[in-house]
PDB file of N, CA and C in Angstrom:
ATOM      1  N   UNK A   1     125.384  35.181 115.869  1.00  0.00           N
ATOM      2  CA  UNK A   1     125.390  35.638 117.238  1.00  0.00           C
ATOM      3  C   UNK A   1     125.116  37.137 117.312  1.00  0.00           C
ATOM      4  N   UNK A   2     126.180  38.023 116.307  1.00  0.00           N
ATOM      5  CA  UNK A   2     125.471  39.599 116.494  1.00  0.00           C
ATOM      6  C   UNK A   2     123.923  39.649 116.002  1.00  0.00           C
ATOM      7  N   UNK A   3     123.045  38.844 115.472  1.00  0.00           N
ATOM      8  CA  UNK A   3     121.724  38.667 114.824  1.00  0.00           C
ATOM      9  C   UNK A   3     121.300  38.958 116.710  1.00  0.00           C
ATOM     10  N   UNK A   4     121.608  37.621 117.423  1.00  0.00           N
ATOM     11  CA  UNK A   4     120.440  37.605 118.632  1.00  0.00           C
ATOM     12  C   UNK A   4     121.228  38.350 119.757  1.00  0.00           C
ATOM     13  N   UNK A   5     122.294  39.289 119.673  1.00  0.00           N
ATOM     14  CA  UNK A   5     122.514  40.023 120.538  1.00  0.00           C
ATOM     15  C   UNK A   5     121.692  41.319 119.996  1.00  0.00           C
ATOM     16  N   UNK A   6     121.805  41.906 118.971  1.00  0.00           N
ATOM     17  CA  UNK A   6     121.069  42.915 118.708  1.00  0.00           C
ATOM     18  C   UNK A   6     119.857  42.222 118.811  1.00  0.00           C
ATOM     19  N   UNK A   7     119.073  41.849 118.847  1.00  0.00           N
ATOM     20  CA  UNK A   7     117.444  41.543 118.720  1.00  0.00           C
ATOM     21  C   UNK A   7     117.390  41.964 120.653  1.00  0.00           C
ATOM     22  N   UNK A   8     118.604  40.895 121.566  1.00  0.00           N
ATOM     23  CA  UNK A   8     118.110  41.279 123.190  1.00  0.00           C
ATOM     24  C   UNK A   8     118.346  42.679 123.270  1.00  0.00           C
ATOM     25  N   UNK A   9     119.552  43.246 122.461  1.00  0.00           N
ATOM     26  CA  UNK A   9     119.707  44.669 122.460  1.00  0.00           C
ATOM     27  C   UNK A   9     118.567  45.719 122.596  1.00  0.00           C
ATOM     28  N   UNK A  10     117.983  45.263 121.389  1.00  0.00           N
ATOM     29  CA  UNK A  10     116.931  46.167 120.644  1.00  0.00           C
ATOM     30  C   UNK A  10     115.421  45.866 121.901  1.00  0.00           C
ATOM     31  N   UNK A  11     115.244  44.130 122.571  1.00  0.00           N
ATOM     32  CA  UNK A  11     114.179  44.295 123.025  1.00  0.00           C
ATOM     33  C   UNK A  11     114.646  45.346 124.782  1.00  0.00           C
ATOM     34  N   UNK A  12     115.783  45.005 125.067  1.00  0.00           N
ATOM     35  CA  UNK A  12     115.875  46.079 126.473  1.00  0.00           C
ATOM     36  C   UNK A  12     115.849  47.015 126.239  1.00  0.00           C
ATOM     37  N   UNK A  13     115.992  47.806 125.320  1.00  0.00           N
ATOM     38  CA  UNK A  13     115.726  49.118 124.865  1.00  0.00           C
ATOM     39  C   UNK A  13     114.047  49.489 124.928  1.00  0.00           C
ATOM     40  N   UNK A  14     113.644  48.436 124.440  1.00  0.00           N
ATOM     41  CA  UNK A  14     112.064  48.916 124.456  1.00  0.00           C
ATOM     42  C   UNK A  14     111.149  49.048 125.932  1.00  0.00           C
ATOM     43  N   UNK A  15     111.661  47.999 126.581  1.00  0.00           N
ATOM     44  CA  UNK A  15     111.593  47.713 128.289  1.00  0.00           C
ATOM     45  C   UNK A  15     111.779  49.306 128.505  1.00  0.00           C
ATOM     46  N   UNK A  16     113.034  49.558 128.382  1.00  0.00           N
ATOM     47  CA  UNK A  16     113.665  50.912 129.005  1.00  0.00           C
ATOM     48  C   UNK A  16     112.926  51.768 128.719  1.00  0.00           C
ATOM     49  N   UNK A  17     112.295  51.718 127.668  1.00  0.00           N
ATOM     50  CA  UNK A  17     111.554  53.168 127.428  1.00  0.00           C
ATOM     51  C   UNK A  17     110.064  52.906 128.116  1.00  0.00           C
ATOM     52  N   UNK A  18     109.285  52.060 127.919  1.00  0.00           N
ATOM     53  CA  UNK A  18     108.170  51.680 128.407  1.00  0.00           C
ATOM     54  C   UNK A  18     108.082  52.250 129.891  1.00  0.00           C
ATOM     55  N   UNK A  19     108.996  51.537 130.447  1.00  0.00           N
ATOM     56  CA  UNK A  19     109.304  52.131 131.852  1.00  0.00           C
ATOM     57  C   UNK A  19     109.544  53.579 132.118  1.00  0.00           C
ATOM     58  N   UNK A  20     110.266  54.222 131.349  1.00  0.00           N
ATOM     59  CA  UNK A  20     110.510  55.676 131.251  1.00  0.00           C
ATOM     60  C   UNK A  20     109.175  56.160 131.035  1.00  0.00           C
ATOM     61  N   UNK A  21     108.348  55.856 129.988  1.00  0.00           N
ATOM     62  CA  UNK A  21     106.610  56.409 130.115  1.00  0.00           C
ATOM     63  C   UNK A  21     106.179  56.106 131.445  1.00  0.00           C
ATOM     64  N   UNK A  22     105.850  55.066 132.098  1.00  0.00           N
ATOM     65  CA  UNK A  22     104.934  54.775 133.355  1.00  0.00           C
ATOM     66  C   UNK A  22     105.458  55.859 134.175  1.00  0.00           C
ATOM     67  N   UNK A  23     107.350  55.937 134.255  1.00  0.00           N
ATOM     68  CA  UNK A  23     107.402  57.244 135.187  1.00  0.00           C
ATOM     69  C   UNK A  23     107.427  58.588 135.359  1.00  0.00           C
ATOM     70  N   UNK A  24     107.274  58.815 133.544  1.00  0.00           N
ATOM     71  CA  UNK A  24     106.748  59.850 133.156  1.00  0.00           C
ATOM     72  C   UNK A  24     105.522  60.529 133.327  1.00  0.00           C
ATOM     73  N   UNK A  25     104.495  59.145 133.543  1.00  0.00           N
ATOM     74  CA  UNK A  25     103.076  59.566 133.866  1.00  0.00           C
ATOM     75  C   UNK A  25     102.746  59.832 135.169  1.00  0.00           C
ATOM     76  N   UNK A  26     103.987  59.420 136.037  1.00  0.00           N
ATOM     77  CA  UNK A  26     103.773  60.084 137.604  1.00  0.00           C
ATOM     78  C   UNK A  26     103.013  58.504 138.358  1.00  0.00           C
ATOM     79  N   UNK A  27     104.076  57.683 138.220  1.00  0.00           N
ATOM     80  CA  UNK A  27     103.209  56.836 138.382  1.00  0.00           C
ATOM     81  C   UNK A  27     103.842  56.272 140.267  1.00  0.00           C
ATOM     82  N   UNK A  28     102.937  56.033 141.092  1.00  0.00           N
ATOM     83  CA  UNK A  28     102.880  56.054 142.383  1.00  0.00           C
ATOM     84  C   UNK A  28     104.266  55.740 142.943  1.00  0.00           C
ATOM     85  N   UNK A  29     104.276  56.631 144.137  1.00  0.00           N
ATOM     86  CA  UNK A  29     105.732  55.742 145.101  1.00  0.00           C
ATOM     87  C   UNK A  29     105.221  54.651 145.601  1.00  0.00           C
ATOM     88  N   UNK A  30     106.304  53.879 146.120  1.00  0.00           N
ATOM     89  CA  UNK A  30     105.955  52.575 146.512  1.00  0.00           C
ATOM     90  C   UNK A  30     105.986  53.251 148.127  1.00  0.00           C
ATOM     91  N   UNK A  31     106.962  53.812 148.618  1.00  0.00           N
ATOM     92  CA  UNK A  31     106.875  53.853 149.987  1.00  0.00           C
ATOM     93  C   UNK A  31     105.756  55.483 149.953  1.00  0.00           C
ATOM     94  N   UNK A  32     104.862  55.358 151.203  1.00  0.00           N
ATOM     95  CA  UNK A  32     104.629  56.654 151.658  1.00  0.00           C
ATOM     96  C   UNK A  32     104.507  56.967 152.875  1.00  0.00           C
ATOM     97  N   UNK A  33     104.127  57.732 153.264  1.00  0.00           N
ATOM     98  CA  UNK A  33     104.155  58.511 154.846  1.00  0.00           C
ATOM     99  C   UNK A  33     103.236  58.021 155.414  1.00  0.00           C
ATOM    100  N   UNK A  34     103.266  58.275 156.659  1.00  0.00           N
ATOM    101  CA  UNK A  34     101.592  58.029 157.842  1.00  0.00           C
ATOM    102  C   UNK A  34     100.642  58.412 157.491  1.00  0.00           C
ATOM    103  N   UNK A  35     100.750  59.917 156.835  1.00  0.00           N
ATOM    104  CA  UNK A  35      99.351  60.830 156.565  1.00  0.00           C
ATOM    105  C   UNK A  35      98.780  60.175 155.133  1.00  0.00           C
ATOM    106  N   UNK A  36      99.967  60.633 154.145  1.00  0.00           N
ATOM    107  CA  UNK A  36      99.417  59.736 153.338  1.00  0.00           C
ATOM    108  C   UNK A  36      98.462  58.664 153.106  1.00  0.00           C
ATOM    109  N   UNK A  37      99.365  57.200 153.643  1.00  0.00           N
ATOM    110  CA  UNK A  37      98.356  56.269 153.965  1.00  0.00           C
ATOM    111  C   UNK A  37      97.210  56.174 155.033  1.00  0.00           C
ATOM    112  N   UNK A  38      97.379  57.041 155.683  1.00  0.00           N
ATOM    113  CA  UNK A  38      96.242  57.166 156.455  1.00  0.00           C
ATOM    114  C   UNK A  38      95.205  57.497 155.095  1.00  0.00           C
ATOM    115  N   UNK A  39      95.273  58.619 154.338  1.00  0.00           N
ATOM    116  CA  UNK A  39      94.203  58.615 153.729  1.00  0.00           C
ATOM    117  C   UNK A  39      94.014  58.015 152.614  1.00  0.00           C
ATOM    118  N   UNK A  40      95.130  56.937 152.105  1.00  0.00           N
ATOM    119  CA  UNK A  40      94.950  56.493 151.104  1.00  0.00           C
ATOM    120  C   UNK A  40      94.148  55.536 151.786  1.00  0.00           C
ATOM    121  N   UNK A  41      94.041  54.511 152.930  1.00  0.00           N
ATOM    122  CA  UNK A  41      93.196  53.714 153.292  1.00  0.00           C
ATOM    123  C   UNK A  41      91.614  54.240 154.179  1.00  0.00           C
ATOM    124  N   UNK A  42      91.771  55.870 153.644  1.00  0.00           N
ATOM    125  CA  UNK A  42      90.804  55.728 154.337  1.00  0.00           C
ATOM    126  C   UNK A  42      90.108  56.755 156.106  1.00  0.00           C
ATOM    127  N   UNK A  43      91.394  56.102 156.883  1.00  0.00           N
ATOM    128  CA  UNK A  43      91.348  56.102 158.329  1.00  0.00           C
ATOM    129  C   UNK A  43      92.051  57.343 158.897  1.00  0.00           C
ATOM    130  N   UNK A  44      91.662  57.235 160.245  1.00  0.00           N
ATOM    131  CA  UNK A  44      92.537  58.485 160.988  1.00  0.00           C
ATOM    132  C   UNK A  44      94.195  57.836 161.583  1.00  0.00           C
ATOM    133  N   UNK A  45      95.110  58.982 161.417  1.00  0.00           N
ATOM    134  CA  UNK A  45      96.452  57.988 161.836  1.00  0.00           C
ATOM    135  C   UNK A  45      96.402  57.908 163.027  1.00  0.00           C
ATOM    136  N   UNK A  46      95.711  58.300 163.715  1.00  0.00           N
ATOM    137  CA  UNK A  46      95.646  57.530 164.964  1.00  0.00           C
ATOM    138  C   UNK A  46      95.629  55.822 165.320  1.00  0.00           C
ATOM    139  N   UNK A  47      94.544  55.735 164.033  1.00  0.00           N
ATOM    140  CA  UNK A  47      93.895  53.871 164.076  1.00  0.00           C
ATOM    141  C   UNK A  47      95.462  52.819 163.048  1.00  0.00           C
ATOM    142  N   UNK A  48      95.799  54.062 161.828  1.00  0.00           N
ATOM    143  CA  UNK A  48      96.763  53.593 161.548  1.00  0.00           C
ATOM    144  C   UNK A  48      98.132  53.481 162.652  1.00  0.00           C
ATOM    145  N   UNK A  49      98.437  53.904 163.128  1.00  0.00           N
ATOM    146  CA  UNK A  49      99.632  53.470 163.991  1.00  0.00           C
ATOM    147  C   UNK A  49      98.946  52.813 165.102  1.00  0.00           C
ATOM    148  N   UNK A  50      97.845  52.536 165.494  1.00  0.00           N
ATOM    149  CA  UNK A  50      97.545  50.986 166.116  1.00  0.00           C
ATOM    150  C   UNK A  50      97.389  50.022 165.284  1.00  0.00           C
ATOM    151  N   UNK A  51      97.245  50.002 164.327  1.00  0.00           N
ATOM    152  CA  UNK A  51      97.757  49.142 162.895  1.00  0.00           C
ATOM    153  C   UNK A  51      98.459  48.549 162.657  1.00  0.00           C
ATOM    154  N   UNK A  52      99.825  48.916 163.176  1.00  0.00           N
ATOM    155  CA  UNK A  52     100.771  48.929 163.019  1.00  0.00           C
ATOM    156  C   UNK A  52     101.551  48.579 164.314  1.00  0.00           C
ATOM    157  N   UNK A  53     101.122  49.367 165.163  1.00  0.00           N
ATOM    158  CA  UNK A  53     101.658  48.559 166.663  1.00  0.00           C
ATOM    159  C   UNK A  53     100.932  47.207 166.742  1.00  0.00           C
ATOM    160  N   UNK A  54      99.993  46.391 165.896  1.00  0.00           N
ATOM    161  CA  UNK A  54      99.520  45.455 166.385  1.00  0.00           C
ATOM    162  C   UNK A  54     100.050  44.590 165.444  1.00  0.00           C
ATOM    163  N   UNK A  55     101.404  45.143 164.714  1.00  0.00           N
ATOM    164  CA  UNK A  55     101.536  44.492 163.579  1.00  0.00           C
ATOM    165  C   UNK A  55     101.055  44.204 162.571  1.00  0.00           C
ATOM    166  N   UNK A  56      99.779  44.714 162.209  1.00  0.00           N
ATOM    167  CA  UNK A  56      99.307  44.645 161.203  1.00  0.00           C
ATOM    168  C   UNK A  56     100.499  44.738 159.722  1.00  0.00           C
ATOM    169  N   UNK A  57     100.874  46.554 159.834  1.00  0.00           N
ATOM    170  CA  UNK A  57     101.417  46.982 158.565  1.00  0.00           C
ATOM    171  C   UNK A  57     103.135  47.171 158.895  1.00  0.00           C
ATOM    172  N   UNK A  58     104.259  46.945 158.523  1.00  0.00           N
ATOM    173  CA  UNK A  58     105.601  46.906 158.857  1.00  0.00           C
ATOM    174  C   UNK A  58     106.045  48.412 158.042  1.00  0.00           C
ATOM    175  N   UNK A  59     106.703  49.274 158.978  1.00  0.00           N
ATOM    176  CA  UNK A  59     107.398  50.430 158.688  1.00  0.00           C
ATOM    177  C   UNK A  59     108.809  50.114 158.461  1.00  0.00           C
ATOM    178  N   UNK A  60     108.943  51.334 157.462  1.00  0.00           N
ATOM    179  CA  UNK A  60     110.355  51.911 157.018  1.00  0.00           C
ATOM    180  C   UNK A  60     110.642  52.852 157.400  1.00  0.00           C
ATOM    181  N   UNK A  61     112.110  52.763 158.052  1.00  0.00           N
ATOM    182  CA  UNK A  61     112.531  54.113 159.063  1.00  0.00           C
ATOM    183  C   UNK A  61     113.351  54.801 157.839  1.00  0.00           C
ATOM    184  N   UNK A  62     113.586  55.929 157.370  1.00  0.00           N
ATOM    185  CA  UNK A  62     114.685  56.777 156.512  1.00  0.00           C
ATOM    186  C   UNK A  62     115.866  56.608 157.330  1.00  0.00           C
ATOM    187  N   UNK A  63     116.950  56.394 156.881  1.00  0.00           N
ATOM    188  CA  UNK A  63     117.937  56.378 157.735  1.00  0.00           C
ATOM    189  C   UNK A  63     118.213  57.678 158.085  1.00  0.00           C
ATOM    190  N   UNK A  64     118.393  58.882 157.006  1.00  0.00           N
ATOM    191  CA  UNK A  64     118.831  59.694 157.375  1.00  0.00           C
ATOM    192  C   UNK A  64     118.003  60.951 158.081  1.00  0.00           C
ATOM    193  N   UNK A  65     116.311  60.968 158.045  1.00  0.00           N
ATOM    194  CA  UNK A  65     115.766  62.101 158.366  1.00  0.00           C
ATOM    195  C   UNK A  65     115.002  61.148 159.517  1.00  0.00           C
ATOM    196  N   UNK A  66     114.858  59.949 159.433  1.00  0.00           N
ATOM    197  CA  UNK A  66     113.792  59.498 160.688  1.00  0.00           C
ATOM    198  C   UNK A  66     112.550  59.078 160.518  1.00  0.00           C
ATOM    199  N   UNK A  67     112.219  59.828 159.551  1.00  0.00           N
ATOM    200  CA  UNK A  67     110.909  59.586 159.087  1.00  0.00           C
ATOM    201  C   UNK A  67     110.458  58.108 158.606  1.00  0.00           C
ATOM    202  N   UNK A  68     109.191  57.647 159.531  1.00  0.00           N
ATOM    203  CA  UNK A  68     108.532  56.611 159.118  1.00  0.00           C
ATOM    204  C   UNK A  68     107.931  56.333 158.104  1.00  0.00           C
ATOM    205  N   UNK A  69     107.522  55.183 156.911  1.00  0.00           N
ATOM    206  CA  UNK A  69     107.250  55.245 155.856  1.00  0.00           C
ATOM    207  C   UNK A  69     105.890  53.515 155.389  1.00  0.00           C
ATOM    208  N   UNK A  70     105.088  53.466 154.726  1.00  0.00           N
ATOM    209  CA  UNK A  70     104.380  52.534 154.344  1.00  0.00           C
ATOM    210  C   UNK A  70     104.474  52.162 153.710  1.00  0.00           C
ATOM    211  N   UNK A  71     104.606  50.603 152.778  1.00  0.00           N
ATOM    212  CA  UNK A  71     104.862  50.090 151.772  1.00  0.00           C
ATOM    213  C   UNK A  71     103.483  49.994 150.796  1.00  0.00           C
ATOM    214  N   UNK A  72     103.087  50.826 150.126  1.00  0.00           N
ATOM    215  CA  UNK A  72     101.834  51.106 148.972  1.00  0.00           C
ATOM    216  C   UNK A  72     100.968  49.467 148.591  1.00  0.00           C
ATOM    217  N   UNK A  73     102.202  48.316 148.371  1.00  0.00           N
ATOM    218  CA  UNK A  73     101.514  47.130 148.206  1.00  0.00           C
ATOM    219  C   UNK A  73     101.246  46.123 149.575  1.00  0.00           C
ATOM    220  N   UNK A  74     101.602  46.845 150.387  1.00  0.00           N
ATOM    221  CA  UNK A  74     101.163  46.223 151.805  1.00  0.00           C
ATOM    222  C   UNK A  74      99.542  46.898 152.395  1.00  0.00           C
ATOM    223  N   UNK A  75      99.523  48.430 151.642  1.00  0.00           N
ATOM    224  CA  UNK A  75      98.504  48.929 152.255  1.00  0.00           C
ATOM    225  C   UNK A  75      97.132  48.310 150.785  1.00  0.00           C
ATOM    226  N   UNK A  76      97.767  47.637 149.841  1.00  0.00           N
ATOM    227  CA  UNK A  76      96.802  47.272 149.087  1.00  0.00           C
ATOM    228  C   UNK A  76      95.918  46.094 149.082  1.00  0.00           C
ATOM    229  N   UNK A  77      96.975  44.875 149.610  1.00  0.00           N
ATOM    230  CA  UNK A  77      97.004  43.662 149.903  1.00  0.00           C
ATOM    231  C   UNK A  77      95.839  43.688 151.869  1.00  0.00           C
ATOM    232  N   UNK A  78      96.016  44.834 152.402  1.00  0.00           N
ATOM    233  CA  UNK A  78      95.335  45.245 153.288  1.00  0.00           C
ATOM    234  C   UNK A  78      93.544  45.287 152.785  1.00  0.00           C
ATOM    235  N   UNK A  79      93.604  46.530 152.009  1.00  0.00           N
ATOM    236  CA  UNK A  79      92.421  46.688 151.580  1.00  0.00           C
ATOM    237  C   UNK A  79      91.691  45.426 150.478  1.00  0.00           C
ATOM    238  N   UNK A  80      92.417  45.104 149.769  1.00  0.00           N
ATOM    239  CA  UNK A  80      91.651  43.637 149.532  1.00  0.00           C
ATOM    240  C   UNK A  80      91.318  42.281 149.644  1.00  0.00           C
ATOM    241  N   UNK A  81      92.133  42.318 151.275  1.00  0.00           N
ATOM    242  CA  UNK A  81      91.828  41.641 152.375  1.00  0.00           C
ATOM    243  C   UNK A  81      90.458  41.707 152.999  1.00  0.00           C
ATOM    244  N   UNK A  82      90.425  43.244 153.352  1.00  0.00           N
ATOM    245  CA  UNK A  82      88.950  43.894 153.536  1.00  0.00           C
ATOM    246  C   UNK A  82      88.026  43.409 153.281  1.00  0.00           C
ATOM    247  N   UNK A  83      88.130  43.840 151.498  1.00  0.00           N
ATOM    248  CA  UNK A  83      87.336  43.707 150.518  1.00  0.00           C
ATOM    249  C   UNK A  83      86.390  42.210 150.414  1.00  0.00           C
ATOM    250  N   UNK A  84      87.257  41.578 150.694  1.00  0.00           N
ATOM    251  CA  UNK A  84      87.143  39.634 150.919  1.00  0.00           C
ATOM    252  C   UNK A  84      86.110  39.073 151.786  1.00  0.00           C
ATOM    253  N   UNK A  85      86.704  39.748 152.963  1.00  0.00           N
ATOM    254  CA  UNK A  85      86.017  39.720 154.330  1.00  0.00           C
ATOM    255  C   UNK A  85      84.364  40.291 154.226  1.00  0.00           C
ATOM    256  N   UNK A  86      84.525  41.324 153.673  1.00  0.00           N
ATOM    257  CA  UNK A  86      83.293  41.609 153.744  1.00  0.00           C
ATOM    258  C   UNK A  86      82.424  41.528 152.351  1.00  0.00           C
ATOM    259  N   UNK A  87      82.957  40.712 151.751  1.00  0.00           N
ATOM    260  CA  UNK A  87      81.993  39.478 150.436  1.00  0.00           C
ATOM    261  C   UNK A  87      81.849  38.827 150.738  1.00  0.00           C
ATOM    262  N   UNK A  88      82.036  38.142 151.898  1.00  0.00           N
ATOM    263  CA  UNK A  88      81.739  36.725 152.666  1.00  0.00           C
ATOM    264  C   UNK A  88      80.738  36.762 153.516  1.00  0.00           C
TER     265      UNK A  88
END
């Protein structure tokens, strides 16, 4: 039994670090701002927050500062929606 507890030991350890590199390399937030995604997709935030009032994309309020926020794999799943549409 200490054989296959150290072996899960030893493999979450490796997880842990792996992960510690990806966020070492600066690797993306999941939530971002209006402006942000405005230009990560592209558009003016104007068109993005009719986007969004039409339901398109679902916001995150900060509880504590207010600030509205975009979910990175919602604005991705967006664009290769796009992408689809206009291969067809």
């Amino acid at each position: 039994m200490d054989t296959l507890a150290a072996a899960i030991k030893s493999a979450v350890r490796e997880v842990i670090e792996e992960q510690r590199d990806v966020l070492a390399r600066g690797a993306l937030p999941r939530l971002i701002s209006f402006n942000q995604a405005a230009e990560y997709l592209g558009i003016s935030d104007r068109y993005l927050r009719a986007l969004v009032s039409e339901g398109v994309f679902c916001v995150v309020r900060h509880k504590q500062d207010g600030n509205k926020y975009l979910d990175r794999y919602d604005l991705d799943a967006y664009i290769n929606q796009k992408k689809q549409g206009a291969a067809a």
